[in-house]
N, C-alpha and C. Protein backbone atom coordinates (compact mmCIF):
# COMPACT_ATOMS: atom_id res chain seq x y z
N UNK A 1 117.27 108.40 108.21
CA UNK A 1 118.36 107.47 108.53
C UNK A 1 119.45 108.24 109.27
N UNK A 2 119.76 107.99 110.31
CA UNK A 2 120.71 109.00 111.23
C UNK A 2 121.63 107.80 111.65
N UNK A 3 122.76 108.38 111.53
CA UNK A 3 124.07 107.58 111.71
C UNK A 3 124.36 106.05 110.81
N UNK A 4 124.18 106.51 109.59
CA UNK A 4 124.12 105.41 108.78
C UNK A 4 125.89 105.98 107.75
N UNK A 5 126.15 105.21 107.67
CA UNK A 5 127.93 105.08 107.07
C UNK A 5 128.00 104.98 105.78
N UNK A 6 128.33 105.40 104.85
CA UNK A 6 128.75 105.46 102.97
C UNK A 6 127.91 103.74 102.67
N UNK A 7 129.14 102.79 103.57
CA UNK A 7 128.89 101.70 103.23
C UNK A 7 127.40 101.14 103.69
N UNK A 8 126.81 101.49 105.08
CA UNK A 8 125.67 100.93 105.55
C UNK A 8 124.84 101.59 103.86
N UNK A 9 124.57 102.82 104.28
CA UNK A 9 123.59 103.31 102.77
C UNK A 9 123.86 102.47 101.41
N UNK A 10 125.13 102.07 100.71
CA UNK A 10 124.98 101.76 99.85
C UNK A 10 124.33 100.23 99.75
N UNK A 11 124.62 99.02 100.95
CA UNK A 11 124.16 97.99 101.21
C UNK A 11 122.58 97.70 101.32
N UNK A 12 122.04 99.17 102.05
CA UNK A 12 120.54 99.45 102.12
C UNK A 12 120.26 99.50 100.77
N UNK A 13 120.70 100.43 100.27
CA UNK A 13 120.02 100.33 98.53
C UNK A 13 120.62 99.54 97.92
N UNK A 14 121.38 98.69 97.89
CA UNK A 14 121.40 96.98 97.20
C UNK A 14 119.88 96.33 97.81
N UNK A 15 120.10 96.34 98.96
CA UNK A 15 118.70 95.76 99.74
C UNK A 15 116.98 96.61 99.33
N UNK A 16 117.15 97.30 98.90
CA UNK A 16 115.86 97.87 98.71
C UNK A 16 115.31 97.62 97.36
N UNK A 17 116.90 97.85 96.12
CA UNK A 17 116.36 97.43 94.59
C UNK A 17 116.43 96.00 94.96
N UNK A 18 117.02 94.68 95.39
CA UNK A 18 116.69 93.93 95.64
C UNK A 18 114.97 93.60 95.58
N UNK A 19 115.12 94.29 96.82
CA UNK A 19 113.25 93.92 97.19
C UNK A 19 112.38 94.31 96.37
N UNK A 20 112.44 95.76 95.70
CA UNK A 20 112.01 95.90 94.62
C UNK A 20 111.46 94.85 93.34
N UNK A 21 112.97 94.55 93.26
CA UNK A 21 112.51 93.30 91.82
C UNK A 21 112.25 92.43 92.79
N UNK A 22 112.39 91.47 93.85
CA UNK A 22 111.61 90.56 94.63
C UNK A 22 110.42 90.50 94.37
N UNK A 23 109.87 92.24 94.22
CA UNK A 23 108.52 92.05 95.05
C UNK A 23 107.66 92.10 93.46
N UNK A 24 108.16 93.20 92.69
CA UNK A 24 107.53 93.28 91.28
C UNK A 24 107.35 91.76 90.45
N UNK A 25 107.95 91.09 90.73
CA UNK A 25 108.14 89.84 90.25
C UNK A 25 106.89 89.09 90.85
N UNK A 26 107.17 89.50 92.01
CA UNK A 26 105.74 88.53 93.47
C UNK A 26 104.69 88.92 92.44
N UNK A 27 104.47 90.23 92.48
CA UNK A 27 103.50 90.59 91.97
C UNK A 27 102.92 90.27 90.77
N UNK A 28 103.60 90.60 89.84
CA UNK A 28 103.37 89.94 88.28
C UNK A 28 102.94 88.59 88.52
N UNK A 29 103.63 87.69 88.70
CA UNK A 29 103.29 86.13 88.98
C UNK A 29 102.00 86.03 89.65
N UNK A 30 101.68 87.18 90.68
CA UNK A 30 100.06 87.15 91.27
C UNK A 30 99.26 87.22 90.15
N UNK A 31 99.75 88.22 89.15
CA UNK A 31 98.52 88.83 88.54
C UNK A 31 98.09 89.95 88.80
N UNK A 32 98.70 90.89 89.84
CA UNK A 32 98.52 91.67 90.34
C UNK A 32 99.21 93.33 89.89
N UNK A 33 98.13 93.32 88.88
CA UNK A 33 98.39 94.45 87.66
C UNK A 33 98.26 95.82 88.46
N UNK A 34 97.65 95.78 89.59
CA UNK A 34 96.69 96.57 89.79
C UNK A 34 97.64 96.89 91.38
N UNK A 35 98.52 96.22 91.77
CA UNK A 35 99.39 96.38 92.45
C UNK A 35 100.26 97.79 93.42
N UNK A 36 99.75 98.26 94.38
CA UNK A 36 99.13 100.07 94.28
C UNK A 36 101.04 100.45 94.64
N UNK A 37 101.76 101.46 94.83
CA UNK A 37 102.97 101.54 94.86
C UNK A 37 102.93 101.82 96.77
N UNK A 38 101.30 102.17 97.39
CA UNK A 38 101.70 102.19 98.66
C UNK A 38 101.87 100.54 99.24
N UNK A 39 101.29 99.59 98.48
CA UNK A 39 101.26 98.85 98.98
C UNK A 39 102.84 97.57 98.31
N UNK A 40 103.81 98.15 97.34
CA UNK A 40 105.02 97.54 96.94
C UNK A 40 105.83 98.66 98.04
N UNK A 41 105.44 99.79 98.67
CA UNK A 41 106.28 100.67 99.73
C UNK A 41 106.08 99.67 100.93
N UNK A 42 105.30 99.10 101.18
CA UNK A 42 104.87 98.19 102.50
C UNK A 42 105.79 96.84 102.32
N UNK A 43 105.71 96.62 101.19
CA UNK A 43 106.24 94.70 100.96
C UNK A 43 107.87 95.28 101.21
N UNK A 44 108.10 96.65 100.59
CA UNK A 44 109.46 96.77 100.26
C UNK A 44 110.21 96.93 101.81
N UNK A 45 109.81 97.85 103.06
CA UNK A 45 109.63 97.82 103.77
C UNK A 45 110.19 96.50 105.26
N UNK A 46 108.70 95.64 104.56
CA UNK A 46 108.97 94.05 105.07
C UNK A 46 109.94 93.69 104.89
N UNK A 47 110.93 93.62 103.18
CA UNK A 47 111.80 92.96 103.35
C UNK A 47 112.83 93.32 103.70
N UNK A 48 112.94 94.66 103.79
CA UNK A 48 113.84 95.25 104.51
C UNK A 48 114.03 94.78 105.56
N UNK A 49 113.39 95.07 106.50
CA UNK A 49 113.15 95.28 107.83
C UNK A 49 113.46 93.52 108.18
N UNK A 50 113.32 92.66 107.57
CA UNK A 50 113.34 91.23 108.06
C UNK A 50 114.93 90.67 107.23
N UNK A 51 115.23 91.63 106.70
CA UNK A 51 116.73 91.87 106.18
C UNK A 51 118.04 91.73 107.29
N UNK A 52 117.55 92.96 108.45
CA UNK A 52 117.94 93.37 109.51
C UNK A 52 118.30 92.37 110.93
């Protein structure tokens, strides 16, 4: 992250534990025990990125 500000970083990580429980939640409700952490790094990612 290059040229990111106290405040940009702390808003990103509101936005990331956000997505986090977003996504752990997605998941559980799938059923999806088995749920790999590269693939909650990908969802987490998505929602980032569509955050933006």
């Amino acid at each position: 992250m290059s040229n990111v500000s106290p405040t940009n970083a702390v808003v990103s990580l509101d936005r990331y534990r956000l997505a986090v429980t977003r996504n752990r939640e997605s998941a559980r409700r799938a059923g999806a025990e088995d749920f790999s952490g590269s693939q909650l790094d990908a969802a987490i990612m998505r929602e980032i990125h569509a955050q933006r």
